[in-house]
PDB file of N, CA and C in Angstrom:
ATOM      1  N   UNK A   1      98.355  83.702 105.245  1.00  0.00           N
ATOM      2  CA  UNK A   1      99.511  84.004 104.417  1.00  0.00           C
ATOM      3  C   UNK A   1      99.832  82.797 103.550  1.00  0.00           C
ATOM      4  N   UNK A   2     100.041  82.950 102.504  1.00  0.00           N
ATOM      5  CA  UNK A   2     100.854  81.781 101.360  1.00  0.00           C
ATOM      6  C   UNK A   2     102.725  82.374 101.055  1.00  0.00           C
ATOM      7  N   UNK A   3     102.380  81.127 100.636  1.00  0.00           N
ATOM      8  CA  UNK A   3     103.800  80.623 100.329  1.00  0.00           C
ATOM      9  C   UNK A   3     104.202  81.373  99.009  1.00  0.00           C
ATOM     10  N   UNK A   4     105.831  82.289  99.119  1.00  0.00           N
ATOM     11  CA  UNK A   4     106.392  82.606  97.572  1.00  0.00           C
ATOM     12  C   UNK A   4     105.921  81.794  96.009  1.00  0.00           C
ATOM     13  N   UNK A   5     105.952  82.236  94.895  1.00  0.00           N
ATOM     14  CA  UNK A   5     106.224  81.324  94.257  1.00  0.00           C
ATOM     15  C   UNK A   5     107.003  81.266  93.498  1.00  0.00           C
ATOM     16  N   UNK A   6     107.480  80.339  92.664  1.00  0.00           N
ATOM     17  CA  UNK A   6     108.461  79.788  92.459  1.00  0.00           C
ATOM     18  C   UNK A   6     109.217  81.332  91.252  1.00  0.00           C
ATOM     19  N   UNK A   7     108.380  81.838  90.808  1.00  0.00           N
ATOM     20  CA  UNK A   7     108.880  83.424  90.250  1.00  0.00           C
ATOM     21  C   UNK A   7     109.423  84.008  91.026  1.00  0.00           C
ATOM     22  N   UNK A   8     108.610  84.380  92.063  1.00  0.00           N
ATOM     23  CA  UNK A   8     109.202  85.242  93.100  1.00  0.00           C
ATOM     24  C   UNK A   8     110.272  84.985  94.416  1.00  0.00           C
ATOM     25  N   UNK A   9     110.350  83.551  94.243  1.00  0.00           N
ATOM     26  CA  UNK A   9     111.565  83.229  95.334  1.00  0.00           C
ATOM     27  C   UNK A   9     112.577  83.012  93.878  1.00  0.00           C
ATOM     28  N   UNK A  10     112.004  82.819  92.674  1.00  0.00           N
ATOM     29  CA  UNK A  10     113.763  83.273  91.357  1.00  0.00           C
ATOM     30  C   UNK A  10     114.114  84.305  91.515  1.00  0.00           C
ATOM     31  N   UNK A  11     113.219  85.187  91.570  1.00  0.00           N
ATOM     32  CA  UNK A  11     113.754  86.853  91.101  1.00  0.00           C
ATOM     33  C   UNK A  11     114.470  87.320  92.745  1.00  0.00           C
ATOM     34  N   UNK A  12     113.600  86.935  94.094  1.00  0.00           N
ATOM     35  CA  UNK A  12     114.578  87.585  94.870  1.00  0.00           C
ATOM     36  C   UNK A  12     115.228  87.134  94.915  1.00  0.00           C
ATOM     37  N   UNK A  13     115.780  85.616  94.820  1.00  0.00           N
ATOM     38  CA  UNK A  13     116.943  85.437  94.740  1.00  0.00           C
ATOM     39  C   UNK A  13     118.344  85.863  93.905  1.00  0.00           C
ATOM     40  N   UNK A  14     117.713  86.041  92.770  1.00  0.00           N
ATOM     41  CA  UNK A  14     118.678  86.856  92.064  1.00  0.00           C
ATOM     42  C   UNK A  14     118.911  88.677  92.210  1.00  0.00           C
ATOM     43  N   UNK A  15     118.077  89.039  92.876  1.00  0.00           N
ATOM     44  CA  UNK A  15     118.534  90.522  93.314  1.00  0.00           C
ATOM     45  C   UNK A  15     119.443  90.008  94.434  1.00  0.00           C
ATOM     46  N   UNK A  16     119.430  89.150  95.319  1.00  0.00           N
ATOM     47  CA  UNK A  16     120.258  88.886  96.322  1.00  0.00           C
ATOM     48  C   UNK A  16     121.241  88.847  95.976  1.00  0.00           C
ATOM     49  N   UNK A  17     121.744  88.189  94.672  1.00  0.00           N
ATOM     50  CA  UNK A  17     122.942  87.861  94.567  1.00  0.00           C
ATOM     51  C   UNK A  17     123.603  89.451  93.758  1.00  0.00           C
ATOM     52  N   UNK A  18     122.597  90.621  93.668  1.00  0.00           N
ATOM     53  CA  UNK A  18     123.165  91.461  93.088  1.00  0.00           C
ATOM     54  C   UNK A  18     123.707  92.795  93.922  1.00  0.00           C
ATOM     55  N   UNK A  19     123.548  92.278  95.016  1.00  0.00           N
ATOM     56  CA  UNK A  19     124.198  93.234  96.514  1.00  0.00           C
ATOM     57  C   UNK A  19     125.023  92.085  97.175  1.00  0.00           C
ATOM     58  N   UNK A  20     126.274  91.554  96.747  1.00  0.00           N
ATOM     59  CA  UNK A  20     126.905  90.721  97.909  1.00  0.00           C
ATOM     60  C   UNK A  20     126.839  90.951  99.026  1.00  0.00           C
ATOM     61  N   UNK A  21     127.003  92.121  99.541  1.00  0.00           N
ATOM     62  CA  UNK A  21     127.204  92.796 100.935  1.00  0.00           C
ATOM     63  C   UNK A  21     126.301  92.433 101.898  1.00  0.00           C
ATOM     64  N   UNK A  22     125.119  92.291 101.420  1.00  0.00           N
ATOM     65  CA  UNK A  22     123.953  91.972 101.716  1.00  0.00           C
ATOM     66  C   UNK A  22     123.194  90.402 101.669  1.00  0.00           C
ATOM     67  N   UNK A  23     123.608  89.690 100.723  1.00  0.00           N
ATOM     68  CA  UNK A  23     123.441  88.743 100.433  1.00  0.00           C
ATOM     69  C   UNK A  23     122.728  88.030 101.296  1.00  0.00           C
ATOM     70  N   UNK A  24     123.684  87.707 102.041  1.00  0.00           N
ATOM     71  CA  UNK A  24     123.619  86.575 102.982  1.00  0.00           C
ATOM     72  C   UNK A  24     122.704  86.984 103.696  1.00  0.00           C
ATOM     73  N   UNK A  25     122.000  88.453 104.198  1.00  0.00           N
ATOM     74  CA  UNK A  25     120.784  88.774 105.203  1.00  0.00           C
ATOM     75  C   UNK A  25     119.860  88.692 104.076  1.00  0.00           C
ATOM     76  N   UNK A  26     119.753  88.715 102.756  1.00  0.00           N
ATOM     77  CA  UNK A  26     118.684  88.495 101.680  1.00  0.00           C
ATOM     78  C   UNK A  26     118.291  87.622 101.990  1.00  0.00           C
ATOM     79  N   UNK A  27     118.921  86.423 101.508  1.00  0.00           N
ATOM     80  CA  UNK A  27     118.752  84.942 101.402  1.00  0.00           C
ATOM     81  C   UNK A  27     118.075  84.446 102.945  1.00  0.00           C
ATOM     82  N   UNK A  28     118.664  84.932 104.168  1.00  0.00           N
ATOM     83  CA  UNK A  28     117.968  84.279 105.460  1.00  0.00           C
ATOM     84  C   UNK A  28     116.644  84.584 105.419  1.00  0.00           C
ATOM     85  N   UNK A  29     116.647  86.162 104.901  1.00  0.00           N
ATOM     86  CA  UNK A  29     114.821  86.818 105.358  1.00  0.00           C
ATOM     87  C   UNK A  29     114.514  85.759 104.496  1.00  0.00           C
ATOM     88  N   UNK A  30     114.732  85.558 103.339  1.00  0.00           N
ATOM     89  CA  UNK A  30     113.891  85.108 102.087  1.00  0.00           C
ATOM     90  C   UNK A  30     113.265  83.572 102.327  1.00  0.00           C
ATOM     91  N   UNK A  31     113.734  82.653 103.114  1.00  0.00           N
ATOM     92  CA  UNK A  31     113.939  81.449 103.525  1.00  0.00           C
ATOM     93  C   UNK A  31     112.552  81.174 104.843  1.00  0.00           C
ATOM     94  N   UNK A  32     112.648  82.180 105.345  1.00  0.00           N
ATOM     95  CA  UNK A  32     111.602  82.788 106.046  1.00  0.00           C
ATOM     96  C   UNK A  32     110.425  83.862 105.752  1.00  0.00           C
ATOM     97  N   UNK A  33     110.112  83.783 104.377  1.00  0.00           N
ATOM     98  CA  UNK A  33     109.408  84.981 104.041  1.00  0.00           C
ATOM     99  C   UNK A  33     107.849  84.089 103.265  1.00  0.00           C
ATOM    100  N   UNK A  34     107.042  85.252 103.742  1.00  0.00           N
ATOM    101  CA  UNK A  34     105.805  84.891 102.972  1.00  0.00           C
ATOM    102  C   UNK A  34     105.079  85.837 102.448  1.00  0.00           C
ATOM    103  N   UNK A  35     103.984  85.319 101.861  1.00  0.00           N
ATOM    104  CA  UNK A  35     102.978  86.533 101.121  1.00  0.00           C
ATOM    105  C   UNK A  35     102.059  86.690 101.642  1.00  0.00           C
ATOM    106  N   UNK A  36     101.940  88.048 102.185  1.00  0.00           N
ATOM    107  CA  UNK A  36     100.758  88.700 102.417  1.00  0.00           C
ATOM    108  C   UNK A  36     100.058  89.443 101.618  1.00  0.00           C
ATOM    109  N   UNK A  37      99.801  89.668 100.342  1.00  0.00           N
ATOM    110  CA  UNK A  37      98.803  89.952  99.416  1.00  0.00           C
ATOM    111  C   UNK A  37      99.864  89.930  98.030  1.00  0.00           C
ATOM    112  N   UNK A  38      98.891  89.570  96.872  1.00  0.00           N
ATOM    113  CA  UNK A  38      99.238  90.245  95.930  1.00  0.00           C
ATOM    114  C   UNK A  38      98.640  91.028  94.768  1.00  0.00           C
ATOM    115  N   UNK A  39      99.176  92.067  94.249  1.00  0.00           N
ATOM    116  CA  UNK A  39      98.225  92.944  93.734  1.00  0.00           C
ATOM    117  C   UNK A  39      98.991  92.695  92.657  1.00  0.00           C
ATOM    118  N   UNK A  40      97.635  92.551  90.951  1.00  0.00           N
ATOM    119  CA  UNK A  40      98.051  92.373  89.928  1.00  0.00           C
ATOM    120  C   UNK A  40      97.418  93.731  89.502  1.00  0.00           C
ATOM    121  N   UNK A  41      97.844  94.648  89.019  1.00  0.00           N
ATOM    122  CA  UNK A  41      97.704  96.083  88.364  1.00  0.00           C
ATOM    123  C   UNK A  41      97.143  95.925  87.030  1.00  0.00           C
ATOM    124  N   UNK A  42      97.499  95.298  86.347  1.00  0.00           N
ATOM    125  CA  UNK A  42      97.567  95.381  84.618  1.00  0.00           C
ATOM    126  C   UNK A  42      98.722  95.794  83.931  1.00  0.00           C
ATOM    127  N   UNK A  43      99.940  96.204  84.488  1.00  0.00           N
ATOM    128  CA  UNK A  43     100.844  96.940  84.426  1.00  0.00           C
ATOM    129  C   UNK A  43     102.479  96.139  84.830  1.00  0.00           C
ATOM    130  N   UNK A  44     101.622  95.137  85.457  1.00  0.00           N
ATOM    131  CA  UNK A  44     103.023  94.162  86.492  1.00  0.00           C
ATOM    132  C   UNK A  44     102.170  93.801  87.842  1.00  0.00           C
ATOM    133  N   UNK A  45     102.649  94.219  88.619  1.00  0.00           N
ATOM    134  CA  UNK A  45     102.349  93.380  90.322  1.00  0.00           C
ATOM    135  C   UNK A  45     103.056  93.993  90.779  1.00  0.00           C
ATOM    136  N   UNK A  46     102.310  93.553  92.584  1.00  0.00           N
ATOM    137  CA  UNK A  46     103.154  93.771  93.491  1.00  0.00           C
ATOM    138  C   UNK A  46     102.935  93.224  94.299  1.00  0.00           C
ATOM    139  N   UNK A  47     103.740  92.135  94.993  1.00  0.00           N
ATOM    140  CA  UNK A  47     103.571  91.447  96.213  1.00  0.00           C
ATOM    141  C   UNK A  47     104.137  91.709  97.874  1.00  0.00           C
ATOM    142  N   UNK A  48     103.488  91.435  98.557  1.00  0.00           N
ATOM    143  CA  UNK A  48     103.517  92.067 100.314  1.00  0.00           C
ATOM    144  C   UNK A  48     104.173  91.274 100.463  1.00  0.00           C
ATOM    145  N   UNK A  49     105.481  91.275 101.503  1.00  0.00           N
ATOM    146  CA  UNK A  49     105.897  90.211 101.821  1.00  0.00           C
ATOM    147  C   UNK A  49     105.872  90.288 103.653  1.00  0.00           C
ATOM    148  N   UNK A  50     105.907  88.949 104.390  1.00  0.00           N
ATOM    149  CA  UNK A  50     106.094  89.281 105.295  1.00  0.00           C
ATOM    150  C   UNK A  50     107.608  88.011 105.945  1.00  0.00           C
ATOM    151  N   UNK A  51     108.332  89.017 106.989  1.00  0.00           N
ATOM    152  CA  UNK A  51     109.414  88.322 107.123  1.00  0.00           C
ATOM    153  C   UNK A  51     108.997  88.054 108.279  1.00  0.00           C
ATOM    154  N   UNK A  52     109.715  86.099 108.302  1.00  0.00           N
ATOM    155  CA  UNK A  52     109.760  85.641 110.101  1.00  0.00           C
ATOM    156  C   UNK A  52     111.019  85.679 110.795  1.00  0.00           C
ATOM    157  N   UNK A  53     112.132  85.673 110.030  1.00  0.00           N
ATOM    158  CA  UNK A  53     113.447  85.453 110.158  1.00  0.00           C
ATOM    159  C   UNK A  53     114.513  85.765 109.881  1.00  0.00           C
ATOM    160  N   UNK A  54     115.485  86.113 110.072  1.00  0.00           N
ATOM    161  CA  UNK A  54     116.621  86.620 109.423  1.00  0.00           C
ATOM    162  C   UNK A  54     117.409  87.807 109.987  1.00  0.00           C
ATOM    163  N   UNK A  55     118.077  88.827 109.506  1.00  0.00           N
ATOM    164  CA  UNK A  55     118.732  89.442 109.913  1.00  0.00           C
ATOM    165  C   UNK A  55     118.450  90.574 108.912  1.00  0.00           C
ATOM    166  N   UNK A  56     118.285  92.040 109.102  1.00  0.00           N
ATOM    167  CA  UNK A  56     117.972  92.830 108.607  1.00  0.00           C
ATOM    168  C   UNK A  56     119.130  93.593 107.794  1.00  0.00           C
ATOM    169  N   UNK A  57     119.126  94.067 106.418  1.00  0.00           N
ATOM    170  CA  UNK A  57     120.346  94.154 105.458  1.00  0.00           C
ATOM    171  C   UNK A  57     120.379  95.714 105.775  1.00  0.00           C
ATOM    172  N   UNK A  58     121.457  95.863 107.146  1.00  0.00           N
ATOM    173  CA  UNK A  58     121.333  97.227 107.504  1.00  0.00           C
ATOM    174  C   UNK A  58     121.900  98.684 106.479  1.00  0.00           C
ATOM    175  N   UNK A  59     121.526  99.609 106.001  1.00  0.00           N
ATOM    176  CA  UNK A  59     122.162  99.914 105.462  1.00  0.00           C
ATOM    177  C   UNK A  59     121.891 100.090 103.782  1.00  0.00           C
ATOM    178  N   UNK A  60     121.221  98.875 103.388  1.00  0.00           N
ATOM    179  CA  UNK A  60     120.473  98.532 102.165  1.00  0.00           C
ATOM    180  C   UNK A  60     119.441  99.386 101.887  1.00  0.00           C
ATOM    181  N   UNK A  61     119.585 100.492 100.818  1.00  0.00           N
ATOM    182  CA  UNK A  61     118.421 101.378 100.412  1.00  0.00           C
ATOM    183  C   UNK A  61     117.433 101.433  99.271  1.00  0.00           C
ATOM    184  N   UNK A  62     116.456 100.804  99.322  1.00  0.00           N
ATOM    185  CA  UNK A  62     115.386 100.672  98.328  1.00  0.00           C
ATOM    186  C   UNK A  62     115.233 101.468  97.025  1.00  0.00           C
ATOM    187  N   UNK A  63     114.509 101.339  96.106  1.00  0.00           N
ATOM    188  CA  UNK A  63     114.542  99.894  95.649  1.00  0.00           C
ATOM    189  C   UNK A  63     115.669  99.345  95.181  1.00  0.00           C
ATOM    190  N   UNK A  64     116.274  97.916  95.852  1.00  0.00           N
ATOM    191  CA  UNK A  64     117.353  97.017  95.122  1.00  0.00           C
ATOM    192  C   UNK A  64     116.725  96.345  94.107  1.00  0.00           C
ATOM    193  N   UNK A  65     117.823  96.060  93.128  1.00  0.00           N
ATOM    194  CA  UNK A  65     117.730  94.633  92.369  1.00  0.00           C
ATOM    195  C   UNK A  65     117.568  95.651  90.462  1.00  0.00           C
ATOM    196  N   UNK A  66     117.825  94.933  89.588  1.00  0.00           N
ATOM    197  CA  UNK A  66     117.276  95.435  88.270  1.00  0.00           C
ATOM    198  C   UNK A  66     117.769  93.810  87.992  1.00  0.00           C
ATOM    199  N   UNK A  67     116.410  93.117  88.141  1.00  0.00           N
ATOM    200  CA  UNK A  67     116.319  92.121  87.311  1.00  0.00           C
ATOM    201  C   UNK A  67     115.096  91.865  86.264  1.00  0.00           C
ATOM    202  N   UNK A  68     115.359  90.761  85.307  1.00  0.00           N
ATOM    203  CA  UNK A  68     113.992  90.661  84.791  1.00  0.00           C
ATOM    204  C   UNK A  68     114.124  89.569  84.036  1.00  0.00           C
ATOM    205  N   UNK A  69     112.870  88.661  83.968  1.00  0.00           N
ATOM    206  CA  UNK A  69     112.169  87.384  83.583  1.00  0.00           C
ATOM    207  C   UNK A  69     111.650  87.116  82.523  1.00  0.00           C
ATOM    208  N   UNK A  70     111.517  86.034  81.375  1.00  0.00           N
ATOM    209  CA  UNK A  70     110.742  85.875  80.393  1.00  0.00           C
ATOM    210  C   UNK A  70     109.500  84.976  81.171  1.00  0.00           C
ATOM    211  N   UNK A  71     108.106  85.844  81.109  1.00  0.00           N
ATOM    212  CA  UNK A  71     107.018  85.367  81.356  1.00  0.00           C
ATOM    213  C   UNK A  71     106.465  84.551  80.884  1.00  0.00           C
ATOM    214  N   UNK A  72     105.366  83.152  80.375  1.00  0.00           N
ATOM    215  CA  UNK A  72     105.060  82.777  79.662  1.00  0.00           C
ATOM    216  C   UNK A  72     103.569  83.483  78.950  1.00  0.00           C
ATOM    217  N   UNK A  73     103.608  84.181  77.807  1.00  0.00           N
ATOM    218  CA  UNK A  73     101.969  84.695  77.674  1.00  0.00           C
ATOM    219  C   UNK A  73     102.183  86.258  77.255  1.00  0.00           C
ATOM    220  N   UNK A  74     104.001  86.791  77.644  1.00  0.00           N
ATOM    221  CA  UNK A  74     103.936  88.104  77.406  1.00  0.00           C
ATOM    222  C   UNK A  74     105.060  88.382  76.310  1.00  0.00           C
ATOM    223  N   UNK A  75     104.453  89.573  75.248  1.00  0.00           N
ATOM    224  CA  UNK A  75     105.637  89.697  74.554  1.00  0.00           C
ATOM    225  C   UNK A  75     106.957  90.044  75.066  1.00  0.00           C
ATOM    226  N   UNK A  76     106.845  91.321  76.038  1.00  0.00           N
ATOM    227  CA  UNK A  76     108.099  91.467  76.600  1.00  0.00           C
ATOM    228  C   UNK A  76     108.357  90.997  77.900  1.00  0.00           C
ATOM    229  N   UNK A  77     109.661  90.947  78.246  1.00  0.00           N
ATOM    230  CA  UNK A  77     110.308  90.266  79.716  1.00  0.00           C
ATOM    231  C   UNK A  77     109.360  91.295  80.862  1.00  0.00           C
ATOM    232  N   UNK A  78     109.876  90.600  81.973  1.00  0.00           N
ATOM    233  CA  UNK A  78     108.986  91.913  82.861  1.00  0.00           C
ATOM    234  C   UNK A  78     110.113  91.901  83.561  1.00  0.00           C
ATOM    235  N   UNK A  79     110.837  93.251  84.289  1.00  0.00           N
ATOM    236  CA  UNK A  79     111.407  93.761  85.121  1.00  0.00           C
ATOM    237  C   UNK A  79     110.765  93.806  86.771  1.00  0.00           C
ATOM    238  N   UNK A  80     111.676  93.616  87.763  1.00  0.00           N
ATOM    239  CA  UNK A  80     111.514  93.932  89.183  1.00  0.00           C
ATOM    240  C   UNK A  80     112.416  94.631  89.964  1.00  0.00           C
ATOM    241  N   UNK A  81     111.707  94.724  91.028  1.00  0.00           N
ATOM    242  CA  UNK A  81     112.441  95.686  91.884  1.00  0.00           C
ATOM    243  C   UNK A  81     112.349  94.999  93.359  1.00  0.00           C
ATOM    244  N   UNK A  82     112.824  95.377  94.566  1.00  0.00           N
ATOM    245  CA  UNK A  82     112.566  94.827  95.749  1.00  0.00           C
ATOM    246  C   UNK A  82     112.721  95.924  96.692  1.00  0.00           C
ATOM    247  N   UNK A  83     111.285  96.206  97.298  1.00  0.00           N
ATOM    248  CA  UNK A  83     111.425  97.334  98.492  1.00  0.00           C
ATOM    249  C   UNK A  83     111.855  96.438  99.726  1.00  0.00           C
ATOM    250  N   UNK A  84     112.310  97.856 100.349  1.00  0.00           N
ATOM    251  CA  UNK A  84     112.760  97.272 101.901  1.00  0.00           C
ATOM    252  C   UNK A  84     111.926  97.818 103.074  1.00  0.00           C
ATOM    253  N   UNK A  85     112.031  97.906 104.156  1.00  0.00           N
ATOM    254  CA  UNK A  85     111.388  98.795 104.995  1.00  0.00           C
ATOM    255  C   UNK A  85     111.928  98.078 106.483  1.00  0.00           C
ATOM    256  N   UNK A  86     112.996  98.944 106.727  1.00  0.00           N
ATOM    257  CA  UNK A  86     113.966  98.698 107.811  1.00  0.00           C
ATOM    258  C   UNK A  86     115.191  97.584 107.475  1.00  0.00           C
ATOM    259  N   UNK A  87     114.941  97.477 106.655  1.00  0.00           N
ATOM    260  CA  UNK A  87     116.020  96.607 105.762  1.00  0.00           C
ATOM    261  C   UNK A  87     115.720  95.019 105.730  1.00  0.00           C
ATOM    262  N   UNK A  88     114.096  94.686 105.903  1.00  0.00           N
ATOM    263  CA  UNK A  88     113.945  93.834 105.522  1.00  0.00           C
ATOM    264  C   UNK A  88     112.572  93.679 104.074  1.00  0.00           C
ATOM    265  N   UNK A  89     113.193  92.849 103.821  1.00  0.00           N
ATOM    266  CA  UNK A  89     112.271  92.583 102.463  1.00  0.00           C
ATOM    267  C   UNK A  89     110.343  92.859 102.750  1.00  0.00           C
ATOM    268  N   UNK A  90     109.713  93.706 102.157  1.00  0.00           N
ATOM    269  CA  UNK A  90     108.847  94.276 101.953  1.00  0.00           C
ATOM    270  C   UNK A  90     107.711  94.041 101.051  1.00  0.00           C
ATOM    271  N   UNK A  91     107.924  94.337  99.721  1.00  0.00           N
ATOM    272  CA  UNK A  91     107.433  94.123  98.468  1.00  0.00           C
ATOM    273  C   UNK A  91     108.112  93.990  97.341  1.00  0.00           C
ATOM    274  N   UNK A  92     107.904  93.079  96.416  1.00  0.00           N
ATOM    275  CA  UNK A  92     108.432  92.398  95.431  1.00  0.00           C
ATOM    276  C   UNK A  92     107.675  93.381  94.419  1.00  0.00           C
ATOM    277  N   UNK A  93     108.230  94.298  93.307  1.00  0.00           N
ATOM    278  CA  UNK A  93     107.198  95.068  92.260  1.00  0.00           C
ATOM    279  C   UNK A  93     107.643  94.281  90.751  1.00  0.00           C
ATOM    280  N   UNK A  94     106.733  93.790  89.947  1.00  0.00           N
ATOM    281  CA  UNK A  94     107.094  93.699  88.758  1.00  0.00           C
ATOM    282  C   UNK A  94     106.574  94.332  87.449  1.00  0.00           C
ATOM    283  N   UNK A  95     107.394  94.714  86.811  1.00  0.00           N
ATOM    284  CA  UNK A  95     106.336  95.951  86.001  1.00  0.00           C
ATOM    285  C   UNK A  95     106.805  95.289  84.237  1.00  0.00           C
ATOM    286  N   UNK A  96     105.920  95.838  83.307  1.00  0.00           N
ATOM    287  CA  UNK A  96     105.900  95.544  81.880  1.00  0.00           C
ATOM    288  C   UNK A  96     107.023  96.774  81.400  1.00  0.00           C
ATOM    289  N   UNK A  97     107.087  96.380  80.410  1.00  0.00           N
ATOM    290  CA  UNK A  97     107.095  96.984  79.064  1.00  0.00           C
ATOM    291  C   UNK A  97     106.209  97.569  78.319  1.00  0.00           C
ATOM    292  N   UNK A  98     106.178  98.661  77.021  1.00  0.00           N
ATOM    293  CA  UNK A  98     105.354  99.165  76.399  1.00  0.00           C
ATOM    294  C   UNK A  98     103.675  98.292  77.273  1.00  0.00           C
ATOM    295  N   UNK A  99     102.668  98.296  76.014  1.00  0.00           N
ATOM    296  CA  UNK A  99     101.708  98.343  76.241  1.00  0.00           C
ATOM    297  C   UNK A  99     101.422  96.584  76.678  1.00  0.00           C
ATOM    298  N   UNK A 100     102.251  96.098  77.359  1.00  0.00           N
ATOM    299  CA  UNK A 100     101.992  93.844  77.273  1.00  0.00           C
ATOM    300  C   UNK A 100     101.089  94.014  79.207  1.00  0.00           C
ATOM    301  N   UNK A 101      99.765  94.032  78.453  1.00  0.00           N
ATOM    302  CA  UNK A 101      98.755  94.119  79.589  1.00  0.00           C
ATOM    303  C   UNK A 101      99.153  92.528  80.779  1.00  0.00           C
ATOM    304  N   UNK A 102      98.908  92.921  81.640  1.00  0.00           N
ATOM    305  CA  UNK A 102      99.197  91.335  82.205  1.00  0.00           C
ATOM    306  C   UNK A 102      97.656  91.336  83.220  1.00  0.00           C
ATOM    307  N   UNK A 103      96.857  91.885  82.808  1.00  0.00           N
ATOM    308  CA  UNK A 103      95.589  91.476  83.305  1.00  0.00           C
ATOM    309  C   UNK A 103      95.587  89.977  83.283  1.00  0.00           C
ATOM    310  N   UNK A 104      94.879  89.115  84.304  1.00  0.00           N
ATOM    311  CA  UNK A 104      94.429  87.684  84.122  1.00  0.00           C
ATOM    312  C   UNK A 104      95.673  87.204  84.345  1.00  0.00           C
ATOM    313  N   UNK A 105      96.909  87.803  84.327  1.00  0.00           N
ATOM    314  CA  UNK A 105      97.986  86.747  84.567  1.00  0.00           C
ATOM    315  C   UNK A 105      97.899  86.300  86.283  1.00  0.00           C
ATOM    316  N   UNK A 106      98.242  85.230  86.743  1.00  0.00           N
ATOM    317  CA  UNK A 106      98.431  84.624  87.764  1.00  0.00           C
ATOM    318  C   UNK A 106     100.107  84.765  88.016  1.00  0.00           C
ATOM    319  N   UNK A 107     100.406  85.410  88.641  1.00  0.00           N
ATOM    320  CA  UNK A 107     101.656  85.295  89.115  1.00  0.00           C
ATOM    321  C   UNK A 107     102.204  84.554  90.062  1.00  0.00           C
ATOM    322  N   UNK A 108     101.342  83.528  90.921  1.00  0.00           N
ATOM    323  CA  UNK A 108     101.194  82.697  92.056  1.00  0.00           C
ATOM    324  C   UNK A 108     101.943  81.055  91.164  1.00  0.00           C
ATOM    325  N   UNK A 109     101.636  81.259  89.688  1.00  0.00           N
ATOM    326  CA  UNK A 109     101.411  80.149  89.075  1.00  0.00           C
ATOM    327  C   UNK A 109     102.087  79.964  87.486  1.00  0.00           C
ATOM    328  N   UNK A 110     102.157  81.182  87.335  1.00  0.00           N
ATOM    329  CA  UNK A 110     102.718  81.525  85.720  1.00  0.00           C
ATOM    330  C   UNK A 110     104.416  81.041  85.652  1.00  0.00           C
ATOM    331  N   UNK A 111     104.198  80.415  83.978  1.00  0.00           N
ATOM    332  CA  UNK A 111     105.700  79.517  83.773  1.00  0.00           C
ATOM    333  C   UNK A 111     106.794  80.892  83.674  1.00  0.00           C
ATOM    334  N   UNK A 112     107.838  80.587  83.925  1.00  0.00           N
ATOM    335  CA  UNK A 112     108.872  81.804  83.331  1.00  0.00           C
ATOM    336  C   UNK A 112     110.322  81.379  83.177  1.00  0.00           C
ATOM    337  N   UNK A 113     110.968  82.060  82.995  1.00  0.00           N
ATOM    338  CA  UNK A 113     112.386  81.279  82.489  1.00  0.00           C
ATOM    339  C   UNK A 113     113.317  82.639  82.410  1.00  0.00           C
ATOM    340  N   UNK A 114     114.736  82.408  82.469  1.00  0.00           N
ATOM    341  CA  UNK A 114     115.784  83.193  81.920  1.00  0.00           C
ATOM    342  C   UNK A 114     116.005  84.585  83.187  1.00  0.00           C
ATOM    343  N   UNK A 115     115.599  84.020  84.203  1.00  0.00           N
ATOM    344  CA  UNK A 115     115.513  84.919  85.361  1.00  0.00           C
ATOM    345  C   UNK A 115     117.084  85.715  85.842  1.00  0.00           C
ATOM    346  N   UNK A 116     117.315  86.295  85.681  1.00  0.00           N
ATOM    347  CA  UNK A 116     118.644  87.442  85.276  1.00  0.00           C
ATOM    348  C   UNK A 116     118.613  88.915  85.370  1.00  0.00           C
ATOM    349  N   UNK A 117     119.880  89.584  85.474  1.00  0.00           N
ATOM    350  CA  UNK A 117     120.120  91.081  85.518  1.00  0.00           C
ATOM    351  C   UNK A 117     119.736  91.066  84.366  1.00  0.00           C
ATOM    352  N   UNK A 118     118.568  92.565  83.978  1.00  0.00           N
ATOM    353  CA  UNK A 118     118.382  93.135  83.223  1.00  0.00           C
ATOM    354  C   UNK A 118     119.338  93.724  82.370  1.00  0.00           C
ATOM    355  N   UNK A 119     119.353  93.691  81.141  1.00  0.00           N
ATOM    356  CA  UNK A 119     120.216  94.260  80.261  1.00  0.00           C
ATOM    357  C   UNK A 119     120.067  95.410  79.564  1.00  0.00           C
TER     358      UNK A 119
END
């Protein structure tokens, strides 16, 4: 298993902060969370996550979060989502816009910025 990266511990963190209720069991799994695969589609991604710790956001029904990121390399922002499965964090999905292929992108590694609720 590897370690989040620095995209994907921005973005869940900011869906965390977009369920207060929940928050605080976001942030513990997340602190404790790792990657067990990630799949780049051409389309966005999706990363496995696996939790060691925390407290499960009972109650919390999938998919949370409408956030989204300026990538470096893509015309448009990319949007995410965050599955659950028993109310702990699951898979991280990030998907495009119109036709902005993200083949070859590295998401383990890629710059990004402006990480925020979607507008």
């Amino acid at each position: 298993m590897s370690s989040l990266s620095n995209l994907e511990r921005a973005v869940l963190r900011e869906i965390a902060r977009q369920v207060p209720g929940h928050q605080q069991a976001l942030e513990a799994q997340l602190d404790g969370a790792s990657v067990i695969e990630r799949e780049n589609t051409g389309a966005g991604f999706f990363t496995t996550l696996s939790v060691a710790s925390g407290p499960p956001a009972d109650g919390l029904k999938s998919p949370v979060g409408d956030v989204r990121a300026i990538v470096a390399g893509r015309k448009f922002e990319i949007g995410f989502l965050l599955w659950l499965q028993n109310g702990l964090l699951r898979k991280l999905e990030g998907y495009t816009y119109g036709q902005d292929s993200t083949t070859g992108l590295d998401y383990a590694t890629v710059s990004f910025s402006d990480v925020g609720p979607r507008v």
